[in-house]
Protein backbone atom coordinates (compact mmCIF):
# COMPACT_ATOMS: atom_id res chain seq x y z
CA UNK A 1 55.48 38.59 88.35
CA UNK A 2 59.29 37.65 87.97
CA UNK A 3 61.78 39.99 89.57
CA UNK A 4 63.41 40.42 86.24
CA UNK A 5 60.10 42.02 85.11
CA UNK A 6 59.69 44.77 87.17
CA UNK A 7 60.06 48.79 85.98
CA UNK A 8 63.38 50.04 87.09
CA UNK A 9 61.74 53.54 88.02
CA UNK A 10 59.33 52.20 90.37
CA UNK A 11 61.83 49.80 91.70
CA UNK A 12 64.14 52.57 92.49
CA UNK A 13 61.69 54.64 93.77
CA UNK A 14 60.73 52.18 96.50
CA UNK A 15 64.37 51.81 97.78
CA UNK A 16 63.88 51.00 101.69
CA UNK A 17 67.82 51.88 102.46
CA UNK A 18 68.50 54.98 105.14
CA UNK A 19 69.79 56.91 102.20
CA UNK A 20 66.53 56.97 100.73
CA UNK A 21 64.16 56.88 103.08
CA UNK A 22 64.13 58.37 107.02
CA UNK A 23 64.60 55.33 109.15
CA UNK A 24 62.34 56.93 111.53
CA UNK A 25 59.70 58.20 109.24
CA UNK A 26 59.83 56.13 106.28
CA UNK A 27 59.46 59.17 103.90
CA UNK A 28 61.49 59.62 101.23
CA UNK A 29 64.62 61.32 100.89
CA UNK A 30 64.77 62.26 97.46
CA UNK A 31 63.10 63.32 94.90
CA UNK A 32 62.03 61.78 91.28
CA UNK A 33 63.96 64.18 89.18
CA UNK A 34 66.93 63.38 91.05
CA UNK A 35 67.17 59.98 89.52
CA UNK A 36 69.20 59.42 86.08
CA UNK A 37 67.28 59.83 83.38
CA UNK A 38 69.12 57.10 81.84
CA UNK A 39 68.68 54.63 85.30
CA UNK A 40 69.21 50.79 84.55
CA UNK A 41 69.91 47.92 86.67
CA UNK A 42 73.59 46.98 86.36
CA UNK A 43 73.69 43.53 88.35
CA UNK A 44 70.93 41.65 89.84
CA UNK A 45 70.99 38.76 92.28
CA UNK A 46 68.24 36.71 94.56
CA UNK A 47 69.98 35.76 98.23
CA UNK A 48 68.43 34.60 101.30
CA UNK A 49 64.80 35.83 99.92
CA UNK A 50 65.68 39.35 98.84
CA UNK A 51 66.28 40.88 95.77
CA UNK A 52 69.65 42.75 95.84
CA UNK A 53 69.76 45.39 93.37
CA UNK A 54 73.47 47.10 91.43
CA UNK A 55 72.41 50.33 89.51
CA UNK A 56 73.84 52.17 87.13
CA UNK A 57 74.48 54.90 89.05
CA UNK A 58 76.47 53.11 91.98
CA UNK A 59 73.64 52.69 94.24
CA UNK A 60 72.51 49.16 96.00
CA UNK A 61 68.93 48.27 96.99
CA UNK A 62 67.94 45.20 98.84
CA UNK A 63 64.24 44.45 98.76
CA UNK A 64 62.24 41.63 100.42
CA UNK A 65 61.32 39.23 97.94
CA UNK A 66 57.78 38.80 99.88
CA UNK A 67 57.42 42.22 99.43
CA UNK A 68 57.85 42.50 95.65
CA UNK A 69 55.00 39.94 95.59
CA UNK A 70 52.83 41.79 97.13
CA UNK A 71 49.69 42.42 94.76
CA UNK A 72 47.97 46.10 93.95
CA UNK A 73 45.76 47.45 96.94
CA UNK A 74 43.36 50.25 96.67
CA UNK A 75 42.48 52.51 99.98
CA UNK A 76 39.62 50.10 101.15
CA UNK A 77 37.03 52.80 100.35
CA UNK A 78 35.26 50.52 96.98
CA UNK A 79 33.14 48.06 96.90
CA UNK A 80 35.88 45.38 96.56
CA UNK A 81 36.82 45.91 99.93
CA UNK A 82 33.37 45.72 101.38
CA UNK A 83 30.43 43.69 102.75
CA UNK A 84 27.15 44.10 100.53
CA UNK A 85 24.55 43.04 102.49
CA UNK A 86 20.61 43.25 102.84
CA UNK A 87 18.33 43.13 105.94
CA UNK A 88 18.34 39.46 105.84
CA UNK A 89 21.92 38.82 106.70
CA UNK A 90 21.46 40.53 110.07
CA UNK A 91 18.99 38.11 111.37
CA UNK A 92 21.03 37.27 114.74
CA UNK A 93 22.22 40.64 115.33
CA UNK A 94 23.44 43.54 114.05
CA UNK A 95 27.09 44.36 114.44
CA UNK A 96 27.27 46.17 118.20
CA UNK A 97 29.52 46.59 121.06
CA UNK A 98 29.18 47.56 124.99
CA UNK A 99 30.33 51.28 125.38
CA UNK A 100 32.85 49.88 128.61
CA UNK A 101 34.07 47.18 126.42
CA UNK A 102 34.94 49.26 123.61
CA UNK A 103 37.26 51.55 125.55
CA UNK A 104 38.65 49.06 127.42
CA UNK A 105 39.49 46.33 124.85
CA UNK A 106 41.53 47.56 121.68
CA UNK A 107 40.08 44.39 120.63
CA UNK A 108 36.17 45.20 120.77
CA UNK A 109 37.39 48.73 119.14
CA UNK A 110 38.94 46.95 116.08
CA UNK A 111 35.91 45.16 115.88
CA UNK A 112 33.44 47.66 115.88
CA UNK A 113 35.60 49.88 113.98
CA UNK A 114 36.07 47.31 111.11
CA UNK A 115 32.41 46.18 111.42
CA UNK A 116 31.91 50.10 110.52
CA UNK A 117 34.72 49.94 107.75
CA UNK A 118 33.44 46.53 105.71
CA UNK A 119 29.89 46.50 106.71
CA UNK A 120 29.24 49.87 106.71
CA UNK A 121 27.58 50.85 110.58
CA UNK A 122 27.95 49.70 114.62
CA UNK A 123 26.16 50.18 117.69
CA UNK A 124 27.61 51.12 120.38
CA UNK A 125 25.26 50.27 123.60
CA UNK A 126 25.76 51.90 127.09
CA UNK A 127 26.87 55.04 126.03
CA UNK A 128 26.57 57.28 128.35
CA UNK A 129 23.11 59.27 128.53
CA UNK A 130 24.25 63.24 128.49
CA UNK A 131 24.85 66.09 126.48
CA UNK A 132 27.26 66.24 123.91
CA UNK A 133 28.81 62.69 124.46
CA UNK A 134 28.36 61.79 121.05
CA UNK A 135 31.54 63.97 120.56
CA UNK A 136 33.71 61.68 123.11
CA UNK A 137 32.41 58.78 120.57
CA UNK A 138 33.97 60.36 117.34
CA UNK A 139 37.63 60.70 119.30
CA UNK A 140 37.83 57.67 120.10
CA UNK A 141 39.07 56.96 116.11
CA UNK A 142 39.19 60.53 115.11
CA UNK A 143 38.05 64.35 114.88
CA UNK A 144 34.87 65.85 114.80
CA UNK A 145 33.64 67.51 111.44
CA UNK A 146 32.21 70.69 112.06
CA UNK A 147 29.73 72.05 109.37
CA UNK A 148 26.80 74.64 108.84
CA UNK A 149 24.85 72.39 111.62
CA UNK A 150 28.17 73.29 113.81
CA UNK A 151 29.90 70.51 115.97
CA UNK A 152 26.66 68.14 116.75
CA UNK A 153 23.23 69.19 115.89
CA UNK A 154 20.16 67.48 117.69
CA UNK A 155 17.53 65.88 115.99
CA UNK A 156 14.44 66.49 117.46
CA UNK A 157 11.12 68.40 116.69
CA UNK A 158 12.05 71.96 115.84
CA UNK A 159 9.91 74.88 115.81
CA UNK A 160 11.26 76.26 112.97
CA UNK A 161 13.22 73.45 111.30
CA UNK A 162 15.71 74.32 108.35
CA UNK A 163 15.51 70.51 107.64
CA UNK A 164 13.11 68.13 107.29
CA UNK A 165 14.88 65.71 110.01
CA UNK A 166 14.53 68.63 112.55
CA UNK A 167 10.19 67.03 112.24
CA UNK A 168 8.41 64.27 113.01
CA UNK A 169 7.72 63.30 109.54
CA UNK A 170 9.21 59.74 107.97
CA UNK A 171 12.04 60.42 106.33
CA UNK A 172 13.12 58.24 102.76
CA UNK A 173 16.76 56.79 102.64
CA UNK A 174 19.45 58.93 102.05
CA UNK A 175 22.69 60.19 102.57
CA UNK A 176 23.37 63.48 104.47
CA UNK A 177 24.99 66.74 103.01
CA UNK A 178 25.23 66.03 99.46
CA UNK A 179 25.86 69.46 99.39
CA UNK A 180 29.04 69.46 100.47
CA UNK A 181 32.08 69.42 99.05
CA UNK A 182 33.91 66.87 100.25
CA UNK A 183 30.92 65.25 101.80
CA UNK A 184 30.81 63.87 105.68
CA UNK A 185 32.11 60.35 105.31
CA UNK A 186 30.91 59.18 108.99
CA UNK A 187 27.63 60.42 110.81
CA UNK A 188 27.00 59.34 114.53
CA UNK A 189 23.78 59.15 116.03
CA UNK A 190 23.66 59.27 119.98
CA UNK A 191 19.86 58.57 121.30
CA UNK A 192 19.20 60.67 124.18
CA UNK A 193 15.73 59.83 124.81
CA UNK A 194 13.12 57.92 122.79
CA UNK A 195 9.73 57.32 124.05
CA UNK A 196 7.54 58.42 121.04
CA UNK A 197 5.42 56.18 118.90
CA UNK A 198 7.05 55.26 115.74
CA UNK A 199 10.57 56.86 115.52
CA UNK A 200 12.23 53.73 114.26
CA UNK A 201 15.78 53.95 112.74
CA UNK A 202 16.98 52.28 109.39
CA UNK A 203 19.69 52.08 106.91
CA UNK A 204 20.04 50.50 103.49
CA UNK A 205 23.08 49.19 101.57
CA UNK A 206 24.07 52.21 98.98
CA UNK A 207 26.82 50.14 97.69
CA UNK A 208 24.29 46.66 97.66
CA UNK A 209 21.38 48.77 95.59
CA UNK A 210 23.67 50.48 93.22
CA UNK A 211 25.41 46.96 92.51
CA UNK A 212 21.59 45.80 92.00
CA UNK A 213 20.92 48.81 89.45
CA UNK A 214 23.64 47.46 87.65
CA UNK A 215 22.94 43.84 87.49
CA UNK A 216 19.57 44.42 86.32
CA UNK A 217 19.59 47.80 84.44
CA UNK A 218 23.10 48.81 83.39
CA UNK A 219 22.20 51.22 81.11
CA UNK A 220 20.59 53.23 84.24
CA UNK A 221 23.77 52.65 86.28
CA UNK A 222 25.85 54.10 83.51
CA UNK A 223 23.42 57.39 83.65
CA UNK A 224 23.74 57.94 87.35
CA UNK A 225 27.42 57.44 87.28
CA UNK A 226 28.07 59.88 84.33
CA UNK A 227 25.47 62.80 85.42
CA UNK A 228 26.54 65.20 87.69
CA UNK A 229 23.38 66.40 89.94
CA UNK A 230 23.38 69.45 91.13
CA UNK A 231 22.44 68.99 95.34
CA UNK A 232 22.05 72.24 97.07
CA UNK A 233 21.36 73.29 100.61
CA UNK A 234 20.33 77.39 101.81
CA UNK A 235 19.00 78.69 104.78
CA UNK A 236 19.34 82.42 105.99
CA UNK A 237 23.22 81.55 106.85
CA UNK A 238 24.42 79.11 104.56
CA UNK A 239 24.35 78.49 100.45
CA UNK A 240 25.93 74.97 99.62
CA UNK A 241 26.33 73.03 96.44
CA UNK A 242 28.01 70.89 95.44
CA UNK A 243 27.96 69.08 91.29
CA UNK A 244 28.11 65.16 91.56
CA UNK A 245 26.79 61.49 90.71
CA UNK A 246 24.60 59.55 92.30
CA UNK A 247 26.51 57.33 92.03
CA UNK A 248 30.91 57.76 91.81
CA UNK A 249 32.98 54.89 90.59
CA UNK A 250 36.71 54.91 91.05
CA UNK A 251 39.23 54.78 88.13
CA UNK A 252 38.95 50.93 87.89
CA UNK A 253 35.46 51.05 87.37
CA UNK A 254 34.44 50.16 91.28
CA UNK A 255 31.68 51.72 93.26
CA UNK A 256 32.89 54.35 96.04
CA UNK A 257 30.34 56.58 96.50
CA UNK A 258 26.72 56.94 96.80
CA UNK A 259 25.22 60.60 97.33
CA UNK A 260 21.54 60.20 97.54
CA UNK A 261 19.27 62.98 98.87
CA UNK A 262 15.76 64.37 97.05
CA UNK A 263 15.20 66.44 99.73
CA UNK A 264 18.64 68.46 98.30
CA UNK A 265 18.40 67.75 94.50
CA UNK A 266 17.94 71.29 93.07
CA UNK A 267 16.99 71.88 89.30
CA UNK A 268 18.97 69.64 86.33
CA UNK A 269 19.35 71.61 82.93
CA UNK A 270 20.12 69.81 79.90
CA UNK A 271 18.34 68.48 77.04
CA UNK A 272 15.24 66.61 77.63
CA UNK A 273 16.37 63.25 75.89
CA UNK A 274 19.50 63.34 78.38
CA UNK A 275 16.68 64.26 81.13
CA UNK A 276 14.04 61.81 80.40
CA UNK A 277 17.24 58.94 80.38
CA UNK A 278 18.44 60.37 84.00
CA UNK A 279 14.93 60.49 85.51
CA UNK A 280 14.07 57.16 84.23
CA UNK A 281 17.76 55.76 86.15
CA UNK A 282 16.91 57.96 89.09
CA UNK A 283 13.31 56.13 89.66
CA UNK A 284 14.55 52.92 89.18
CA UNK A 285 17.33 53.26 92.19
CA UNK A 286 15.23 55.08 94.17
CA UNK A 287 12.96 51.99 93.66
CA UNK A 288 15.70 49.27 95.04
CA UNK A 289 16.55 51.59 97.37
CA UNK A 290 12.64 50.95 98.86
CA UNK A 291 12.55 47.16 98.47
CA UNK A 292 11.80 45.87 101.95
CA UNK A 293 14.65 43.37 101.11
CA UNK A 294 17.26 45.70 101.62
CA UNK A 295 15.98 47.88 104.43
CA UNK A 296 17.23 46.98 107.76
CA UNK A 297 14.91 48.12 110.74
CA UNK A 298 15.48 48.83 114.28
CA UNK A 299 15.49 50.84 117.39
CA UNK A 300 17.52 53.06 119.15
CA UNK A 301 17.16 53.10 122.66
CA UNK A 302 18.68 55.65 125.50
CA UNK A 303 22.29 55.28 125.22
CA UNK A 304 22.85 53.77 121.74
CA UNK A 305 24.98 55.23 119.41
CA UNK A 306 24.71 54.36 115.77
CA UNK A 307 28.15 55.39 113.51
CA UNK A 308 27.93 54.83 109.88
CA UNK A 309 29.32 55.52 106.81
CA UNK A 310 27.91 58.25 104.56
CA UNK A 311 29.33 58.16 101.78
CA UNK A 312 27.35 54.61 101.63
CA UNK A 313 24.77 53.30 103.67
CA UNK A 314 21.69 54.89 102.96
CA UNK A 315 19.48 56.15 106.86
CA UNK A 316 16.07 56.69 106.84
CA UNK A 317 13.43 56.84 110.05
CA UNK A 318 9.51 55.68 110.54
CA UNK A 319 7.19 58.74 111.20
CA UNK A 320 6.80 59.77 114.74
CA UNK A 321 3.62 60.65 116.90
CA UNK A 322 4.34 63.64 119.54
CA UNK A 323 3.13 61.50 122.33
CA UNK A 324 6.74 61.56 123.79
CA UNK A 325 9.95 62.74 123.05
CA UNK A 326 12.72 61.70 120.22
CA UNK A 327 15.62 63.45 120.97
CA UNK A 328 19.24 62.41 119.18
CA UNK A 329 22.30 63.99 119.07
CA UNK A 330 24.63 63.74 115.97
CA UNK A 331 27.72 64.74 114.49
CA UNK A 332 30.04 63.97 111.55
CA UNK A 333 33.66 62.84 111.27
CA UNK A 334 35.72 61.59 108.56
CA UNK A 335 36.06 57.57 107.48
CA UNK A 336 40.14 58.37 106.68
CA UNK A 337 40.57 58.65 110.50
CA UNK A 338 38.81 55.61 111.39
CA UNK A 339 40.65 53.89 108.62
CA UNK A 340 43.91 55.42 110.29
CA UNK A 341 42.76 54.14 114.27
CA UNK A 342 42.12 50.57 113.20
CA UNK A 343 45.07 50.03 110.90
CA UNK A 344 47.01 51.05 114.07
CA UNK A 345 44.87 48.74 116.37
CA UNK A 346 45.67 46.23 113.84
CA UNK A 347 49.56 47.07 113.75
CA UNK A 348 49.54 46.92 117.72
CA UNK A 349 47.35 43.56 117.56
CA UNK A 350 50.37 42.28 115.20
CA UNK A 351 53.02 43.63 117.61
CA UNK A 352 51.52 42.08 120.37
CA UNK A 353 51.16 38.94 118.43
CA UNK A 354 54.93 38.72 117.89
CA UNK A 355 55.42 39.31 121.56
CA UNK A 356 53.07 36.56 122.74
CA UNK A 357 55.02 34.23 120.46
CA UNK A 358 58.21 35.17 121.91
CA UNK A 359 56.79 34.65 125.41
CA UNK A 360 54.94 31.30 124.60
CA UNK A 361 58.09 29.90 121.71
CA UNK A 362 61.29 30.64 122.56
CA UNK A 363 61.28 32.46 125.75
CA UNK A 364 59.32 29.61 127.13
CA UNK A 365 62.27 27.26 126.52
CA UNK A 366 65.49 29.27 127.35
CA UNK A 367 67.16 29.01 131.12
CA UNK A 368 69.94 30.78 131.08
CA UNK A 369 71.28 29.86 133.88
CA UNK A 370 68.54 30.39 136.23
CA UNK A 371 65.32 28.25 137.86
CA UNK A 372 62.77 29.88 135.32
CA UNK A 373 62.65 30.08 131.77
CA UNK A 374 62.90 33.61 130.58
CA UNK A 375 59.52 34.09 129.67
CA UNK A 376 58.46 33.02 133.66
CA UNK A 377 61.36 35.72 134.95
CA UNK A 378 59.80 38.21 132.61
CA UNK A 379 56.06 37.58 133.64
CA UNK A 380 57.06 37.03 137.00
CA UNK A 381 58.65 40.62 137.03
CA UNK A 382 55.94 42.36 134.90
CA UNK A 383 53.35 40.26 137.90
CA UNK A 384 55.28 42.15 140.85
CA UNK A 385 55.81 45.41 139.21
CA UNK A 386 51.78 45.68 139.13
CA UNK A 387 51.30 44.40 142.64
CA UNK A 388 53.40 46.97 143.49
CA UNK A 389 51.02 49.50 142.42
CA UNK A 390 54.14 50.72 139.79
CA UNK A 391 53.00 53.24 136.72
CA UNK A 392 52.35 51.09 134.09
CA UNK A 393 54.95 52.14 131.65
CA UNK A 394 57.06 50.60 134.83
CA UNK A 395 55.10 47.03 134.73
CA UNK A 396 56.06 47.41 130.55
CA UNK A 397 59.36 47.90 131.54
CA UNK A 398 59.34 44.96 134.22
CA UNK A 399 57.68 42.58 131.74
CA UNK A 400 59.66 43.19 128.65
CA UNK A 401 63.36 43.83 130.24
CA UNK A 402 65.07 40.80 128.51
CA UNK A 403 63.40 40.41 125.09
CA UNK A 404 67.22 41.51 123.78
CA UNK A 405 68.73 38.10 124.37
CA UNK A 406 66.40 36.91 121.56
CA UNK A 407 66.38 39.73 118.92
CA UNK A 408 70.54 40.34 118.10
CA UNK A 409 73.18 38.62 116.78
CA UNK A 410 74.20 37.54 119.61
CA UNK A 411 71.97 35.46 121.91
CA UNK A 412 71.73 35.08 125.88
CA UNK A 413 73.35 31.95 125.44
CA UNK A 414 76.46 33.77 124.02
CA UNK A 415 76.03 35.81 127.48
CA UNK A 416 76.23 32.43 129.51
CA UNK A 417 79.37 31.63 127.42
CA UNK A 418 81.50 34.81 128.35
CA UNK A 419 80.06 36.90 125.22
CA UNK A 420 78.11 40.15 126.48
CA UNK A 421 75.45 40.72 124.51
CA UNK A 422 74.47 43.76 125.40
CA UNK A 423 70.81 42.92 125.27
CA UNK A 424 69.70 45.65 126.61
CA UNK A 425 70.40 48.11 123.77
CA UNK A 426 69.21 45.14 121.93
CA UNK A 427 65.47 44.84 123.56
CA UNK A 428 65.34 49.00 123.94
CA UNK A 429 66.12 49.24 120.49
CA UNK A 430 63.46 46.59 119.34
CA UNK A 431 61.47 48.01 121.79
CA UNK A 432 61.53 51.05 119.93
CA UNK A 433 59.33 50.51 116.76
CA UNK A 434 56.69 50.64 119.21
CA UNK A 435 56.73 51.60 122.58
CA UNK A 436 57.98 55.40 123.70
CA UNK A 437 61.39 56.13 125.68
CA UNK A 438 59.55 55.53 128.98
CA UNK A 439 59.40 51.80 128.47
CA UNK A 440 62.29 51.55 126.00
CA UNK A 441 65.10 53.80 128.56
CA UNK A 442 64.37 51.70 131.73
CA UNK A 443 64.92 48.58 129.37
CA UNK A 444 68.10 50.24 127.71
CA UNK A 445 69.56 51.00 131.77
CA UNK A 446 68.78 47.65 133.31
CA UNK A 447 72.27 46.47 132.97
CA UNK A 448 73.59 49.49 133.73
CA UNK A 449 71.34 49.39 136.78
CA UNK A 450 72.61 46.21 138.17
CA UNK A 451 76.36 47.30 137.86
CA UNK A 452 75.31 50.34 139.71
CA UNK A 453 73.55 48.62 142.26
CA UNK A 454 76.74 46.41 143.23
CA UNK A 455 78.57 49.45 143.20
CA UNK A 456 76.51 51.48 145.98
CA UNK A 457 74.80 48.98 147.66
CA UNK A 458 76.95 45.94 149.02
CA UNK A 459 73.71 43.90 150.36
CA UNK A 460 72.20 44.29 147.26
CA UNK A 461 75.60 41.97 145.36
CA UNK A 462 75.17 39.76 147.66
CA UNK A 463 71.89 38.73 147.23
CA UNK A 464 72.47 37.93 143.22
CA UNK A 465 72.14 34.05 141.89
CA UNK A 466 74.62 32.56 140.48
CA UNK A 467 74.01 33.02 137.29
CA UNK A 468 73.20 37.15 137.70
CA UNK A 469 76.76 37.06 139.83
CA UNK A 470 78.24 35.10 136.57
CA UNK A 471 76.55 37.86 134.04
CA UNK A 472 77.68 40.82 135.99
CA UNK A 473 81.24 40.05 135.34
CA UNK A 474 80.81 39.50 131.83
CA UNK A 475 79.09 43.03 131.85
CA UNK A 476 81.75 44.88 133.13
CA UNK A 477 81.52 44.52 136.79
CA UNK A 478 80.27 47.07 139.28
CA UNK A 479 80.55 50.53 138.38
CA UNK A 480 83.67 52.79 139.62
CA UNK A 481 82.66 55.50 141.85
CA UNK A 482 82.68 58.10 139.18
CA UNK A 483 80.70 55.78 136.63
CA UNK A 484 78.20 55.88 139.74
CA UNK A 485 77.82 59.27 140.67
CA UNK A 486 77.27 60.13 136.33
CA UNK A 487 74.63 56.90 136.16
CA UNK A 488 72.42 58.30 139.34
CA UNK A 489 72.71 62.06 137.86
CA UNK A 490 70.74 60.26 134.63
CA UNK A 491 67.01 60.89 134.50
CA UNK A 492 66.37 57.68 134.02
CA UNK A 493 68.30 56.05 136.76
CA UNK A 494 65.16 55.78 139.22
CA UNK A 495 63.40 53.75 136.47
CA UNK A 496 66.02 51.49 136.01
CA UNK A 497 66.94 51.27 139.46
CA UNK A 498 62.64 50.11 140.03
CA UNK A 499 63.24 47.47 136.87
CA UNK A 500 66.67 46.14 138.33
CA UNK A 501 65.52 45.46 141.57
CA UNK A 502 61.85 43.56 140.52
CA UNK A 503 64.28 41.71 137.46
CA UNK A 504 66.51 39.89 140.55
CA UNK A 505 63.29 39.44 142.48
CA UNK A 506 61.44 37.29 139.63
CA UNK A 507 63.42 33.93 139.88
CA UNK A 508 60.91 31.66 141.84
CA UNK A 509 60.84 28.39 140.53
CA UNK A 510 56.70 27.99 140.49
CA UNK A 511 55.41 31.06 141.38
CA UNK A 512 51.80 31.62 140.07
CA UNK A 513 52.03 34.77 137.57
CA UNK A 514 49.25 35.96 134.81
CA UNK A 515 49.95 34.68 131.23
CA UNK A 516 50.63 37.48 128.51
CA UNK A 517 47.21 37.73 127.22
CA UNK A 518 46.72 39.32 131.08
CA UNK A 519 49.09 42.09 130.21
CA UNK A 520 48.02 42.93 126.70
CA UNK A 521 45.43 45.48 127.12
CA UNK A 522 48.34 47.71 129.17
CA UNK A 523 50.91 47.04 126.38
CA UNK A 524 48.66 48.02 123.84
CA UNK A 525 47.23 51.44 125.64
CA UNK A 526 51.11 52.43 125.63
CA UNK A 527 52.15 51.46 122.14
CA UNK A 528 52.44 54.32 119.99
């Protein structure tokens, strides 16, 4: 779309300047009413790939014309934005993950967490085998959903069940708590022990049969999508219902939501034409729903722990002899918070990114003045921070303290040439979009540091290279006594102090140091 059609309105509305939105927040300062009624663009222009904006009311907006480009995204819950699948395509393995390697890797924890957002379910192996430790799984990407079952419920034989999976009996696909209003979006499933015959877990492709039902019977998809069913739930504690398709489509049209449950279909009233056209839909996708095709089989073992998504896949289990003991635990969370937890692990895994490229690009190349490129003094620094046994917000510190000679106007070369560029506000303040004030402060004080270390400590001074001897001057010398005294009153002097000193100890031409990728995992468990 040109720029020159775009709706003023929206356009305005989506201002990124401080006056409209927090700079910290990015939420809007105003509200819709307070524009003009009468708001028109008064000048346009296109320079250095924005869109600079003159309105009518005095205002200026600047937008990024990569940005404008961007085209229409729904909230990843439809169809679109998902992996239909059937048994088949899990031939060589279904999507799974080691329990240790999942907490320990943000990468293995985007992975399983997207495997659950676009295919639907993961396994996490390893878990460990106790009580309640299916709750630790669900916050690791979000909050536990208590309901009438309470915080986790345990599926084993009851002896006197108020559901049908509290028995040994095979249980048909379906989705869990229909009932409810909103429904549970994720269920976990935590296998505690196992060692009955039969027992066998499975799960089937809502979103894959409905698109089936639709292919091949679309006047039966348009039913299910337009009849609400009553699904109900009671016991001596509880009455739930809740009035809804079988099938929900979003406004576009898309499927979002399967709710599929004849254990919890109570009575349907209407007239019998609009009946008989419902049951006949109903039968048919119950029917895909049972082709062999589409049901994926397997296992869980001692210390799996199946998380899936109910507001699609479909779970069913094999019938059960009582010649051992099937005991899982379960609970329910909400899909919006795993959404939330990997669009952050992705936002870190970008961050990082950028980093890495400064490290291996253009930090790789630059001197300044010393034996090591900048990126080597960095690593080196971030390498002998950790051997030191420092906290790692410390080794963060360490490893990131110069990043500001590549992010402002001015560059460390304008440093070399007499020009402070006070990089250190520079990096802190770069810094900040994702790291806390306990990496960003010692980063900010570095400088500040090193003139306050000349100041008190003459054996210190004289120890500086050339080029850190050079640099001091240009940043204002050592402090006066009084500058001193306020700098080691600040709470963040012993920080900066620890950086300063492991900063003039990383200069050795060839020293053996860990790459970036070694310091990634610590970066990314303090990025906010």
């Amino acid at each position: 779309m040109s720029t020159t059609e775009l709706s003023p309105y929206w356009l305005r509305d989506n201002c990124p300047c401080a006056e409209c939105r927090d700079p910290r927040n990015r939420q809007k300062l105003f509200q819709i009413t307070d524009l003009p009624q009468d708001l028109a663009i008064a000048a346009r222009a296109e320079l250095d790939r924005h869109l600079e904006v003159l309105w009518s009311d005095g205002h200026r907006s600047r937008y990024p014309l990569e940005w404008l480009a961007l085209e229409a995204d729904g909230d990843g819950r439809t169809e679109a934005d998902k992996r239909l699948w059937a048994a088949a395509d899990f031939a060589h393995g279904i999507p799974e993950a080691p329990w240790e390697a999942y907490l320990a890797d943000p990468a293995e924890r985007a992975a399983v967490l997207a495997a659950v957002s676009r295919s639907g379910f993961a396994v996490l192996r390893g878990v460990p085998v106790r009580e309640r430790q299916v709750l630790a799984v669900a916050e690791t990407f979000g909050h536990v959903r208590v309901t009438n079952y309470g915080e986790l419920f345990d599926v084993r034989v009851e002896p006197d069940p108020n559901n049908l999976a509290f028995t040994s009996a095979a249980i048909a696909p379906h989705t869990d708590n229909p009932y409810r209003d909103p429904v549970p979006t994720l269920q976990l499933l935590h296998c505690l022990e196992n060692s009955a015959t039969g027992g066998d877990s499975g799960l089937v492709d809502g979103f894959r049969a409905a698109a089936l039902l639709r292919e091949e019977a679309p006047e039966h998809f348009a039913v299910l999508t337009r009849t609400p069913v009553p699904f109900v739930f009671r016991d001596r504690a509880t009455e739930l219902r809740a009035d809804r398709p079988l099938i929900e489509l979003d406004p576009a049209g898309r499927i979002r939501e399967v709710r599929f449950n004849n254990r919890s279909i109570a009575t349907l009233r209407g007239p019998a034409a609009e009946l008989d056209a419902f049951y006949a839909a109903y039968r048919a996708f119950a029917a895909i729903t049972l082709r062999p095709e589409l049901q994926l089989e397997f296992r869980l073992d001692p210390g799996d722990c199946l998380i899936f998504d109910n507001t699609r896949l479909m779970h069913a289990r094999t019938a059960f002899a009582q010649d051992g003991r099937r005991h899982l635990q379960g609970c329910y969370a909400d899909v919006d918070s795993l959404a939330s937890t990997l669009a952050v692990l992705h936002r870190r895994s970008a961050a990082l990114d950028e980093l890495d490229a400064l490290f291996a690009g253009e930090g790789a190349g630059e001197y300044l003045g010393e034996a090591v490129t900048m990126a080597e003094h960095m690593l080196q620094a971030g390498a002998l921070a950790e051997a030191a046994g420092a906290a790692p917000h410390l080794v963060a510190a360490a490893l990131l303290h110069d990043v500001g000679h590549f992010q402002g106007a001015l560059h460390g070369r304008d440093l070399m040439e007499g020009q402070d560029n006070r990089h250190s506000d520079t990096g802190a303040d770069w810094l900040a979009r994702w790291f806390g004030p306990e990496v960003t402060e010692p980063v900010r004080l570095h400088v500040a540091a090193k003139r306050y270390l000349c100041a008190v400590e003459p054996d210190y001074r004289a120890k500086l290279s050339e080029a850190s001897e050079y640099t001091l001057q240009v940043q204002g010398g050592p402090m006066s006594e009084q500058d001193a005294a306020a700098f080691a009153a600040h709470p963040g002097a012993a920080d900066a102090v620890a950086v300063r000193r492991l900063d003039e100890q990383a200069k050795e031409a060839g020293a053996a140091t860990p790459d970036f990728a070694h310091f990634r995992p610590l970066l990314a468990s303090l990025m906010r």
